[in-house]
Protein backbone atom coordinates (compact mmCIF):
# COMPACT_ATOMS: atom_id res chain seq x y z
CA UNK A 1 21.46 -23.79 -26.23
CA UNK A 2 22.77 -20.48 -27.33
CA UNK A 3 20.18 -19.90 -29.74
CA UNK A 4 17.74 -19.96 -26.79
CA UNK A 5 20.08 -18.17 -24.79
CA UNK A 6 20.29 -15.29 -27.12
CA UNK A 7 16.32 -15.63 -28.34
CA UNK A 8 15.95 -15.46 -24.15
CA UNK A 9 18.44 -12.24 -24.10
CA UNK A 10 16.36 -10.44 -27.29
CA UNK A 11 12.99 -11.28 -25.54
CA UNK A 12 13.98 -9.85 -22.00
CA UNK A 13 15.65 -6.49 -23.96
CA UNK A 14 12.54 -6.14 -25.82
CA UNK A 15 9.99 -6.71 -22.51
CA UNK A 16 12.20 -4.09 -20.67
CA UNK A 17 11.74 -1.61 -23.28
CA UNK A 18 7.70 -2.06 -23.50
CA UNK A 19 7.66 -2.18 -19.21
CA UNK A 20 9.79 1.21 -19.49
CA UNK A 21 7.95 3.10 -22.57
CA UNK A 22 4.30 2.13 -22.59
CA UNK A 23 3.68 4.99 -25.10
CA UNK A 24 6.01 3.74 -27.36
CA UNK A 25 4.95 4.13 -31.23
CA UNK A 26 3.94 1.71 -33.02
CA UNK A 27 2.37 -0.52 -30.08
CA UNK A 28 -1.26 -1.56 -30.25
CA UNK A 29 -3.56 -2.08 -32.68
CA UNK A 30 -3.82 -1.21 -36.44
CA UNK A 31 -4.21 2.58 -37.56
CA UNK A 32 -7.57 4.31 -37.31
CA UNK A 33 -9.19 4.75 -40.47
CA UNK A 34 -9.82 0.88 -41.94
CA UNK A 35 -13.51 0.83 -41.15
CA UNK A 36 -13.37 -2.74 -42.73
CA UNK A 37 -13.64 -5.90 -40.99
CA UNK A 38 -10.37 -7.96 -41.48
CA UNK A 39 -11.98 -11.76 -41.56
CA UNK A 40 -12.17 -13.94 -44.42
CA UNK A 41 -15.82 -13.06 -44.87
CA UNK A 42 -15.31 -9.52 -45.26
CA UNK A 43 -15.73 -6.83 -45.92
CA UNK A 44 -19.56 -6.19 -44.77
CA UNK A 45 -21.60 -3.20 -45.43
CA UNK A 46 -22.23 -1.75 -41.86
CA UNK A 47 -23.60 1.34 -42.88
CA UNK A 48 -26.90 0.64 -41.78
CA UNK A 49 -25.05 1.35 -38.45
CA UNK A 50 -24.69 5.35 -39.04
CA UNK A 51 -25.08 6.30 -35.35
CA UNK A 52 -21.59 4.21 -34.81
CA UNK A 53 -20.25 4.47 -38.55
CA UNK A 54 -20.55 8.71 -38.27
CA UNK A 55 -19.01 8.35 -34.32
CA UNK A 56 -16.04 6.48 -35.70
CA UNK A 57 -15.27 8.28 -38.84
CA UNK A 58 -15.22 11.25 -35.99
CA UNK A 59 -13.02 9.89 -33.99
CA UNK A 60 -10.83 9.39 -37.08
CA UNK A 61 -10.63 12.83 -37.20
CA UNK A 62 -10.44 13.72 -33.57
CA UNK A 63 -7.23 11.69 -33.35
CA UNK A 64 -4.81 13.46 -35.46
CA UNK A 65 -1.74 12.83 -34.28
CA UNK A 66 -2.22 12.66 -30.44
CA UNK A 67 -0.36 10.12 -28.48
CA UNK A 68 -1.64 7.46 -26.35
CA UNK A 69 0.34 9.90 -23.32
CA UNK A 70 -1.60 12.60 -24.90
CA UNK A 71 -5.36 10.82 -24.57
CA UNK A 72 -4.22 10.06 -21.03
CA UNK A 73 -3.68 13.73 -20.12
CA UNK A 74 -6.48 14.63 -21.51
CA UNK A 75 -8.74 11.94 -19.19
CA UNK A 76 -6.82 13.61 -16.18
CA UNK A 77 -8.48 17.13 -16.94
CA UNK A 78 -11.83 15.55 -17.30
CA UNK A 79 -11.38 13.16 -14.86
CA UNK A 80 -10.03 16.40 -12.08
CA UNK A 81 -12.99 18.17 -12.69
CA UNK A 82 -15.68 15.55 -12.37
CA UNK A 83 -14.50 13.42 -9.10
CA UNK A 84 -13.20 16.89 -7.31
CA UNK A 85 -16.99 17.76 -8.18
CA UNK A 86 -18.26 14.43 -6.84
CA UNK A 87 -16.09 13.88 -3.51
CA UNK A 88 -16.15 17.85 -2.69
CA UNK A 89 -20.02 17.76 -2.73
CA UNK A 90 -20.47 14.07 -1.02
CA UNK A 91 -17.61 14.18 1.33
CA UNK A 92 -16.46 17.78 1.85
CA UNK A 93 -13.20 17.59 0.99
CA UNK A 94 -11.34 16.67 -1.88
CA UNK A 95 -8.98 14.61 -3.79
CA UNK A 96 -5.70 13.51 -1.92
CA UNK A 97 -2.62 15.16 -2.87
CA UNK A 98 -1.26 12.03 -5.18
CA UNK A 99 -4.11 12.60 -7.19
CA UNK A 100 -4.08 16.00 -7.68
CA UNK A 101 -0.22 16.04 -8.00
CA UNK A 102 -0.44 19.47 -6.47
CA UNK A 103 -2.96 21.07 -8.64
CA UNK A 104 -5.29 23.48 -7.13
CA UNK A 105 -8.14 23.30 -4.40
CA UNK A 106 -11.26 23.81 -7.15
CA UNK A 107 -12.94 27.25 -6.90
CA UNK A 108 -16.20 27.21 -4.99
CA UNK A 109 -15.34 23.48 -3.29
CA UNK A 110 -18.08 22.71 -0.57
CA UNK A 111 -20.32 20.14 0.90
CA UNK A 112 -23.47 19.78 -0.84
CA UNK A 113 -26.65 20.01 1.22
CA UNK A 114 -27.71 15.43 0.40
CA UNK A 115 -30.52 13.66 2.15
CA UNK A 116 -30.32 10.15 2.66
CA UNK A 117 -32.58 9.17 -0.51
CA UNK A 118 -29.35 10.42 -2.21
CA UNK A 119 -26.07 10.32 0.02
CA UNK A 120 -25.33 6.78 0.00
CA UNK A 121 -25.87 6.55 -3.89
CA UNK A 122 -23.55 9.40 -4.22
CA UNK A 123 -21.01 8.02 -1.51
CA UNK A 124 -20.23 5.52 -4.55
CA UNK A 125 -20.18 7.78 -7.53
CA UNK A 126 -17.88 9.49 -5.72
CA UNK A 127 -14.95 7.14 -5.08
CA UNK A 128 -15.97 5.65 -8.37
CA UNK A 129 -15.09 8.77 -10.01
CA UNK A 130 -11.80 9.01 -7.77
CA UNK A 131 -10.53 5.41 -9.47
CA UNK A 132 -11.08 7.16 -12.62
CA UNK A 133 -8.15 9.96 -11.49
CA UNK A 134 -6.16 6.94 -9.96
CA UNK A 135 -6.76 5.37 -13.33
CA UNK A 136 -4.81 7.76 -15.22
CA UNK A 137 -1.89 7.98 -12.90
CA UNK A 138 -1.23 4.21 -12.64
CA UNK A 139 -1.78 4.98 -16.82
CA UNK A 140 1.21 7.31 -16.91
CA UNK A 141 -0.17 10.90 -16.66
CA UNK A 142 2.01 13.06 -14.40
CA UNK A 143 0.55 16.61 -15.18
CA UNK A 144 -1.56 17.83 -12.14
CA UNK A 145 -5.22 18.72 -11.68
CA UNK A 146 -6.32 21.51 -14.18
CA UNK A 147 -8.00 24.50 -12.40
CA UNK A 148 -11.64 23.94 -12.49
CA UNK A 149 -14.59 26.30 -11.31
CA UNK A 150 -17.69 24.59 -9.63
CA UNK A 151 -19.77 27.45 -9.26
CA UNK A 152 -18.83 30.10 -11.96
CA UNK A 153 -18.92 26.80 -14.60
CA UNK A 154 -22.37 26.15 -13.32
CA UNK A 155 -23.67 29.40 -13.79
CA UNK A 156 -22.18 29.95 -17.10
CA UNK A 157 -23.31 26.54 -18.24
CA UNK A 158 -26.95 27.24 -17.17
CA UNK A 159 -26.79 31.05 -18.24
CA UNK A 160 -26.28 29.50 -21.76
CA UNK A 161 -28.52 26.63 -21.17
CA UNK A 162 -31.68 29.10 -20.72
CA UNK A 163 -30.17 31.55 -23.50
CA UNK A 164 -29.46 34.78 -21.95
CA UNK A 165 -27.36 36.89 -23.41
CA UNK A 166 -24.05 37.61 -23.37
CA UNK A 167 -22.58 39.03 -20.41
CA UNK A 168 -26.35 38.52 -18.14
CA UNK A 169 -25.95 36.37 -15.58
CA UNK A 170 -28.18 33.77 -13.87
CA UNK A 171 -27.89 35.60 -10.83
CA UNK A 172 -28.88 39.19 -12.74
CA UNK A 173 -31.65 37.20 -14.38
CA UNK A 174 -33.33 35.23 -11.88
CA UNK A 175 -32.60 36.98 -8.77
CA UNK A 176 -30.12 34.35 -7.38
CA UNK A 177 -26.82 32.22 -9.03
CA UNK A 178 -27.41 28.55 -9.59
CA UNK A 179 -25.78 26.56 -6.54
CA UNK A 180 -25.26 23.14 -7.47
CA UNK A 181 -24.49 22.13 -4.01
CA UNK A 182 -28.15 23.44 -2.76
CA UNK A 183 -30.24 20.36 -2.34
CA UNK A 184 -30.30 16.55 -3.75
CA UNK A 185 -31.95 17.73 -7.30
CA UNK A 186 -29.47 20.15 -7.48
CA UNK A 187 -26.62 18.48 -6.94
CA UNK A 188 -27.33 14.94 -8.61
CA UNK A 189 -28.58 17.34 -11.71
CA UNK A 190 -25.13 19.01 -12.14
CA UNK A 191 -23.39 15.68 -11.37
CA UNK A 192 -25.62 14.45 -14.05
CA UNK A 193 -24.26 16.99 -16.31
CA UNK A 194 -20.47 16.31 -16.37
CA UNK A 195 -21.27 12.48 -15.87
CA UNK A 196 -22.52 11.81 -19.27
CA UNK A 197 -19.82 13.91 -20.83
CA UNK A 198 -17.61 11.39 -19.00
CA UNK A 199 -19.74 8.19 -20.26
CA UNK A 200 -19.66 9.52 -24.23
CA UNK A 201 -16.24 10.58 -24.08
CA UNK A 202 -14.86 7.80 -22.59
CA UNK A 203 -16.42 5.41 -25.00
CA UNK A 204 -15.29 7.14 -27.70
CA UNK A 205 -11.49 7.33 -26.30
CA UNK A 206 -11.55 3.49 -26.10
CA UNK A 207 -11.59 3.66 -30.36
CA UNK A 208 -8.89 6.26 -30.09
CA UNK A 209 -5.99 4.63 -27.92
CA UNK A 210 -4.15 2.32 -29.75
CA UNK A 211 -2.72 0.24 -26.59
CA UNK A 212 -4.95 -2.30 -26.24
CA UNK A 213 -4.30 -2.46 -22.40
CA UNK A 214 -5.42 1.38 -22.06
CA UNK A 215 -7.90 0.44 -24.35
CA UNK A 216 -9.70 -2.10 -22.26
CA UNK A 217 -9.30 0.38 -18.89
CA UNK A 218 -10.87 3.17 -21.22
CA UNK A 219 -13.84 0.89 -22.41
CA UNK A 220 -14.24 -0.05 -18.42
CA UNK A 221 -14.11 3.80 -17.71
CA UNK A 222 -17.00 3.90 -19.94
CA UNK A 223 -18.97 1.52 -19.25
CA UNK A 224 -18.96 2.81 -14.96
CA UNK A 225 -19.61 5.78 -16.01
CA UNK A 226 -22.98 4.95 -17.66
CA UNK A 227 -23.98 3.35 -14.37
CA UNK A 228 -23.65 6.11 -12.58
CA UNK A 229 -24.97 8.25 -14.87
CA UNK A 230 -27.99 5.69 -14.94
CA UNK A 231 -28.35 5.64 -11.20
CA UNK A 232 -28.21 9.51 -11.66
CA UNK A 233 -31.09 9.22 -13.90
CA UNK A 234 -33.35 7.24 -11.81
CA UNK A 235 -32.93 9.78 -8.83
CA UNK A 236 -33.64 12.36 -11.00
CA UNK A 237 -36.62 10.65 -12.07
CA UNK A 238 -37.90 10.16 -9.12
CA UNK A 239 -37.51 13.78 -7.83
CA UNK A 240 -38.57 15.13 -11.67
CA UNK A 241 -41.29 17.05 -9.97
CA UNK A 242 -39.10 19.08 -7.75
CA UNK A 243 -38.46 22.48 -8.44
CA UNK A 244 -34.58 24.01 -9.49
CA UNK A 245 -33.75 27.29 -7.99
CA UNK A 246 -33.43 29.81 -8.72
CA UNK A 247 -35.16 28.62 -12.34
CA UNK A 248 -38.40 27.71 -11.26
CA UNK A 249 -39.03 24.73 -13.39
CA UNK A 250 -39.17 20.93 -12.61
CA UNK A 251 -35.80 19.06 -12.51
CA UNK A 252 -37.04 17.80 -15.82
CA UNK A 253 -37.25 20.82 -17.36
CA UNK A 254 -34.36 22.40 -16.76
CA UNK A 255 -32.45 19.04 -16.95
CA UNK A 256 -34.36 19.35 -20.69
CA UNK A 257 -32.61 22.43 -21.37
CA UNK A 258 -29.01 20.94 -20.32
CA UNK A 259 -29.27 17.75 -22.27
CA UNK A 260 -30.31 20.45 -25.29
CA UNK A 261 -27.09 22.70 -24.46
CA UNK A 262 -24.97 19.74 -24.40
CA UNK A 263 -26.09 18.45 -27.63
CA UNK A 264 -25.91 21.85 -29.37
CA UNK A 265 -22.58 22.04 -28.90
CA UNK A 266 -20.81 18.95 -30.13
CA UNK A 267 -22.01 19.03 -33.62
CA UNK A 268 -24.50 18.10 -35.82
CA UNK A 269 -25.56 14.41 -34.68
CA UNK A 270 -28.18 13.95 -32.38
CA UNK A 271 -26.46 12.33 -29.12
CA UNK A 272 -28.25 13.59 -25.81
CA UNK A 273 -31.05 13.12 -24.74
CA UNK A 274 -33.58 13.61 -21.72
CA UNK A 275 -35.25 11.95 -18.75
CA UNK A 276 -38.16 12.21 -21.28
CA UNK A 277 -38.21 11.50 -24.65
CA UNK A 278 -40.78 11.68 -27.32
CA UNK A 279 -38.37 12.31 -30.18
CA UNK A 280 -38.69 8.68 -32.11
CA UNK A 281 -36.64 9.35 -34.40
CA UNK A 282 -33.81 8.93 -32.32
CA UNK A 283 -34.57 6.44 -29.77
CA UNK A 284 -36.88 3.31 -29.53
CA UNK A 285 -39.68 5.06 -27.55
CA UNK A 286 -41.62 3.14 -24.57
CA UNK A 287 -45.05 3.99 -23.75
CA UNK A 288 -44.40 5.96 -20.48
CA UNK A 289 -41.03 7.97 -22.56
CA UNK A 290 -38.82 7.43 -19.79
CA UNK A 291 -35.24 7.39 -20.52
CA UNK A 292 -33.01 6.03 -18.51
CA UNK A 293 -30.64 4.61 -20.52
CA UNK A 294 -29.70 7.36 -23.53
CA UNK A 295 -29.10 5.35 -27.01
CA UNK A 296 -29.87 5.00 -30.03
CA UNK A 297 -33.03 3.10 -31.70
CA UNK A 298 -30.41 0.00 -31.34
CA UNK A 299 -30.38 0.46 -27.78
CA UNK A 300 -26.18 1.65 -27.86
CA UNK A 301 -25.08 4.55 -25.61
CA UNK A 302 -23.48 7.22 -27.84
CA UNK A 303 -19.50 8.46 -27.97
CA UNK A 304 -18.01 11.70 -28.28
CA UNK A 305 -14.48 12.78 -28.98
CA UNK A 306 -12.03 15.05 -26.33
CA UNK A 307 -12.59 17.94 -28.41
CA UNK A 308 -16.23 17.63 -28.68
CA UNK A 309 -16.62 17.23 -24.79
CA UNK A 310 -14.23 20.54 -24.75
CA UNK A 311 -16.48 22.30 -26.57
CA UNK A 312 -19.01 21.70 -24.52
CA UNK A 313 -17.07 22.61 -21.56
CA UNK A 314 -15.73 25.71 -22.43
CA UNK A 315 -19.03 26.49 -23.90
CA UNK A 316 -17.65 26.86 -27.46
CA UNK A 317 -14.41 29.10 -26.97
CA UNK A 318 -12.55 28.15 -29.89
CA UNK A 319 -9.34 28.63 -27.30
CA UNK A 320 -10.55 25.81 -24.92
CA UNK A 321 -10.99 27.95 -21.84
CA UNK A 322 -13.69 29.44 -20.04
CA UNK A 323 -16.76 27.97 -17.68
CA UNK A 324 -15.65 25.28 -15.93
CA UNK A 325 -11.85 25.64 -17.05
CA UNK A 326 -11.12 29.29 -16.65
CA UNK A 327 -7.40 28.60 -17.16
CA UNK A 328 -7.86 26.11 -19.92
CA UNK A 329 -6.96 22.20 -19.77
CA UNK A 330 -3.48 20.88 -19.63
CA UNK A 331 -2.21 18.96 -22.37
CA UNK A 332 -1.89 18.61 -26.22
CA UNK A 333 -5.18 17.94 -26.73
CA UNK A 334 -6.71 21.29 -25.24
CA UNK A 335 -8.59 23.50 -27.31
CA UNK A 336 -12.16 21.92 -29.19
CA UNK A 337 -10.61 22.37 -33.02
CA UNK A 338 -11.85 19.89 -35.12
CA UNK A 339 -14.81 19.03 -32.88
CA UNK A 340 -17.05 18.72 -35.88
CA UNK A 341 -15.33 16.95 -38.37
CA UNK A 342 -15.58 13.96 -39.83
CA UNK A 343 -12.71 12.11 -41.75
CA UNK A 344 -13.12 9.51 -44.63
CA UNK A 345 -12.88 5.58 -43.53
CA UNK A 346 -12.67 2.89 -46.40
CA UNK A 347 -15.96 3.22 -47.67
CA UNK A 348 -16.78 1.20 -50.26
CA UNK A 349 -18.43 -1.27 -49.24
CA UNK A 350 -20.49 -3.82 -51.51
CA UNK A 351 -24.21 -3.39 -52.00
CA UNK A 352 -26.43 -4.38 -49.37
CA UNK A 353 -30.03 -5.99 -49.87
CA UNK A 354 -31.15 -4.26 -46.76
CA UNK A 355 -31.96 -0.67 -46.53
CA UNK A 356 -32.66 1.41 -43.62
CA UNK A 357 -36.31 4.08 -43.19
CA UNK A 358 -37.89 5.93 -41.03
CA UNK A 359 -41.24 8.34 -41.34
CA UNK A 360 -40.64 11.64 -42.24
CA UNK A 361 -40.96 14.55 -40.18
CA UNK A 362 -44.30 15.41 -41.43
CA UNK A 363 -45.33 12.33 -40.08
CA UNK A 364 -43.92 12.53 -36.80
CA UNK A 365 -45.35 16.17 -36.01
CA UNK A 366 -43.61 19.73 -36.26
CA UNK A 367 -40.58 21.28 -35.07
CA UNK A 368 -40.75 24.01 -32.43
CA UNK A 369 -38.78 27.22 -32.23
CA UNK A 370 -35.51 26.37 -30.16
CA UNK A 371 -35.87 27.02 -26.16
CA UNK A 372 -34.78 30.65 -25.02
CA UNK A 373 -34.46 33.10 -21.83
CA UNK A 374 -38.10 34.28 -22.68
CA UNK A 375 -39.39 31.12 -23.33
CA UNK A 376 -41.52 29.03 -23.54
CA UNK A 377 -40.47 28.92 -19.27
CA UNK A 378 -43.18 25.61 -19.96
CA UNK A 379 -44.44 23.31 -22.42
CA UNK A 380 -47.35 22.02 -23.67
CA UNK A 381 -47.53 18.71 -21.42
CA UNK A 382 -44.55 18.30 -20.09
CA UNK A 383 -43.61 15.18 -22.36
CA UNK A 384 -42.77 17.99 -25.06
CA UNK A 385 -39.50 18.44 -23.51
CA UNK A 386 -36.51 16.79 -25.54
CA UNK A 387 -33.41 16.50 -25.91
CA UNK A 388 -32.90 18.54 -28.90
CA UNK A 389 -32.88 22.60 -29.38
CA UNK A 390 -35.34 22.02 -32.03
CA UNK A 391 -36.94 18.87 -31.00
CA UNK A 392 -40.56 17.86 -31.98
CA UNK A 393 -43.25 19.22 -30.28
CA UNK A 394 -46.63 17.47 -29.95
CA UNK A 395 -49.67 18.01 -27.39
CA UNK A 396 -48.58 14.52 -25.46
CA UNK A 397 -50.89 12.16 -26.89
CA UNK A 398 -50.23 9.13 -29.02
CA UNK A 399 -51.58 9.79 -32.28
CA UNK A 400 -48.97 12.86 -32.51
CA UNK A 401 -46.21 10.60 -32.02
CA UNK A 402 -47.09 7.57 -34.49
CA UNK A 403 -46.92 5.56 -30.98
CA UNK A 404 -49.88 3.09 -30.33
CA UNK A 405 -50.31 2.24 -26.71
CA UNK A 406 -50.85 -1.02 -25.61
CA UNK A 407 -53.22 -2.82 -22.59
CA UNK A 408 -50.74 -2.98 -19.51
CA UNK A 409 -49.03 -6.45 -19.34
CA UNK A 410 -48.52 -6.78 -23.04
CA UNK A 411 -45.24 -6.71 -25.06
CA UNK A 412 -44.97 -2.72 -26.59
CA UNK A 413 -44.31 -3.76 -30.51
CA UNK A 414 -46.55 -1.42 -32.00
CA UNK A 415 -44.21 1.44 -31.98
CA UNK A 416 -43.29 1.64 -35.51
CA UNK A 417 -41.61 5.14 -35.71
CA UNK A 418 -37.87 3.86 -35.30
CA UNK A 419 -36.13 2.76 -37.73
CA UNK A 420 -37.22 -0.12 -39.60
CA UNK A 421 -34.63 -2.61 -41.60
CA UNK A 422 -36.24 -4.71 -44.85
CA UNK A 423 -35.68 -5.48 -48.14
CA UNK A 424 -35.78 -3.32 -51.26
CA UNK A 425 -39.05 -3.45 -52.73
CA UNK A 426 -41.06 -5.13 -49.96
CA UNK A 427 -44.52 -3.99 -49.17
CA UNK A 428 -44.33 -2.80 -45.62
CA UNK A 429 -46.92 -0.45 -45.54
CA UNK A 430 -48.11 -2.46 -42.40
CA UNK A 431 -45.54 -1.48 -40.93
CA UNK A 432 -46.87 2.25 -40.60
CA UNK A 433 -50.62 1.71 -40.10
């Protein structure tokens, strides 16, 4: 009896001290950097899965040593900027004060001009995206809502997106600024814009937070955020035709030109992509090249680290601050250092009978000159437009793309330009006719 009296005593101290310090070291799973399985069939040789092997080893490096608290922050900063973006422009007004935690009223905060093809669609994104800031208060985070600038992060982001130069504005350039809050393609297009930051970085937080119950409330984060960002997606699809002022290109063109920003600036891997895509190298290609869903040729949305989704949103100031965070973000994990690095995992793995191919560049077409200010303002067919500064450029048709259409009504396994997976040595020349 007083063994189980004093086991009882040792259990309850021990339960009181994880209620009262959920950030307490040492709690959670085993250190980042074991990119091993742990079963008794292990290891296996995953590196056939380099989108995800290359994310993780990134993520290795993102984490240095930033707390669980610290990750938390950080999701408040992100978290501020997109639902104040989301509930300002859907509702007119913005978050509640225990959100916030007295931070202050976002700078150019207004009702965006929605239809009903989009308002009700938004209504949910936007007290979605308000969990997300309840999220990370119920998760501990008790700094308040970072200053963040609607329409001057806009305008920079754009201004950069088209390639002016330093110091010229949109509004010098084109006659008017950007206002995201204009019409349904412009707002859904600049909610697009932070969402997917959201739906990358979030994923990628899940493999940095080493409580598994933040963990699993990360990973849900995630996994919202892509379907809103996929709901996004298909309204911008349907209203791809419509023109973006003051630009004076299609919603897919200039929503082209944002993936290509976004992917510039978070390091070398190709991650963004889109509402068309041609590029298939990247991404199992369908016959019409819609993309809804952004993955790779396995069909698995991507991941980013905090500091690469920093860099993006500061536009590449090395101090974290600037565009849509003119004051900076609050927290350790603050400036983008770091956002392109990539730290060793235990790589040896044994020798795998499978290898992994693709056709070559040559065979896929040429690469065009990255999109500028001056141009090209359009494409040739409008299916040229990627995700990628220097994506591939083709005249639209099939034979430029290695893709072979098929009759309506059949299944589409003809396209042969993803990767393929066989055996050393094989004859798979087949495969490519």
């Amino acid at each position: 009896m007083l063994k189980a009296l004093c086991l009882a005593a040792v259990l309850a101290v021990c339960l009181g001290v994880a209620t009262a310090q959920p950030f307490a070291p040492g709690q959670g799973f085993l250190p980042s950097g074991n990119l091993r399985t742990s079963d008794f069939d292990g290891p296996y040789n995953i590196t056939l899965l380099d989108t995800q092997y290359n994310e993780i080893k990134a993520g290795i490096a993102a984490k240095q040593n930033y707390s669980d608290l610290d990750i938390v922050h950080f999701l408040t900063n992100v978290e501020c900027l997109e639902g104040q973006f989301d509930t300002w422009g859907t509702f007119g007004f913005g978050f509640i004060d225990n959100l916030t935690l007295g931070g202050p009223t976002p700078l150019g905060a207004r009702a965006a001009n929605l239809t009903e093809m989009t308002r009700p669609f938004m209504e949910e994104i936007a007290l979605n995206e308000q969990g997300h800031a309840l999220f990370t208060r119920q998760a501990g985070s008790t700094i308040p809502c970072p200053l963040v600038d609607f329409d001057g992060g806009f305008n920079d982001f754009m201004a950069a997106a088209y390639g002016l130069a330093d110091g010229v504005t949109v509004e010098q350039q084109y006659g008017s600024a950007y206002d995201p809050f204009m019409n349904d393609q412009n707002f859904v297009l600049s909610v697009l814009t932070l969402e997917e930051l959201g739906a990358t970085g979030n994923k990628g937080l899940a493999g940095l937070t080493g409580n598994p119950v933040l963990a699993n409330g990360i990973a849900g984060l995630a996994t919202s955020a892509t379907a809103q960002a996929t709901v996004q997606r298909m309204l911008l699809w349907q209203m791809r035709d419509y023109i973006v002022e003051p630009f004076g290109e299609t919603v897919q063109q200039v929503f082209a030109r944002v993936s290509a920003l976004r992917d510039s600036l978070d390091g070398p891997q190709f991650d963004d992509q889109g509402l068309i895509n041609t590029d298939a190298r990247t991404i199992a290609v369908p016959d019409s090249y819609i993309n809804i869903i952004p993955t790779d040729v396995r069909g698995i949305t991507f991941s980013r680290t905090p500091q690469m989704n920093i860099n993006i949103l500061t536009l590449g100031n090395p101090d974290g601050v600037g565009a849509f965070f003119p004051n900076g973000l609050i927290g350790a994990i603050s400036t983008p250092t770091g956002f392109d690095a990539t730290a060793a995992g235990t790589d040896d793995f044994p020798s795998s009978p499978m290898v992994a191919f693709q056709e070559s560049i040559e065979e896929l077409g040429t690469i065009m000159a990255p999109l500028t200010a001056s141009g090209p303002a359009t494409m040739v067919g409008e299916y040229d437009l990627t995700q990628s500064l220097t994506g591939p450029a083709d005249d639209g048709t099939a034979s430029t793309r290695g893709l072979v259409y098929t009759p309506d009504g059949t299944p589409n396994d003809v396209n042969t330009t993803t990767v393929q997976v066989g055996t050393p040595g094989g004859d798979y020349t087949w495969m490519l006719a």
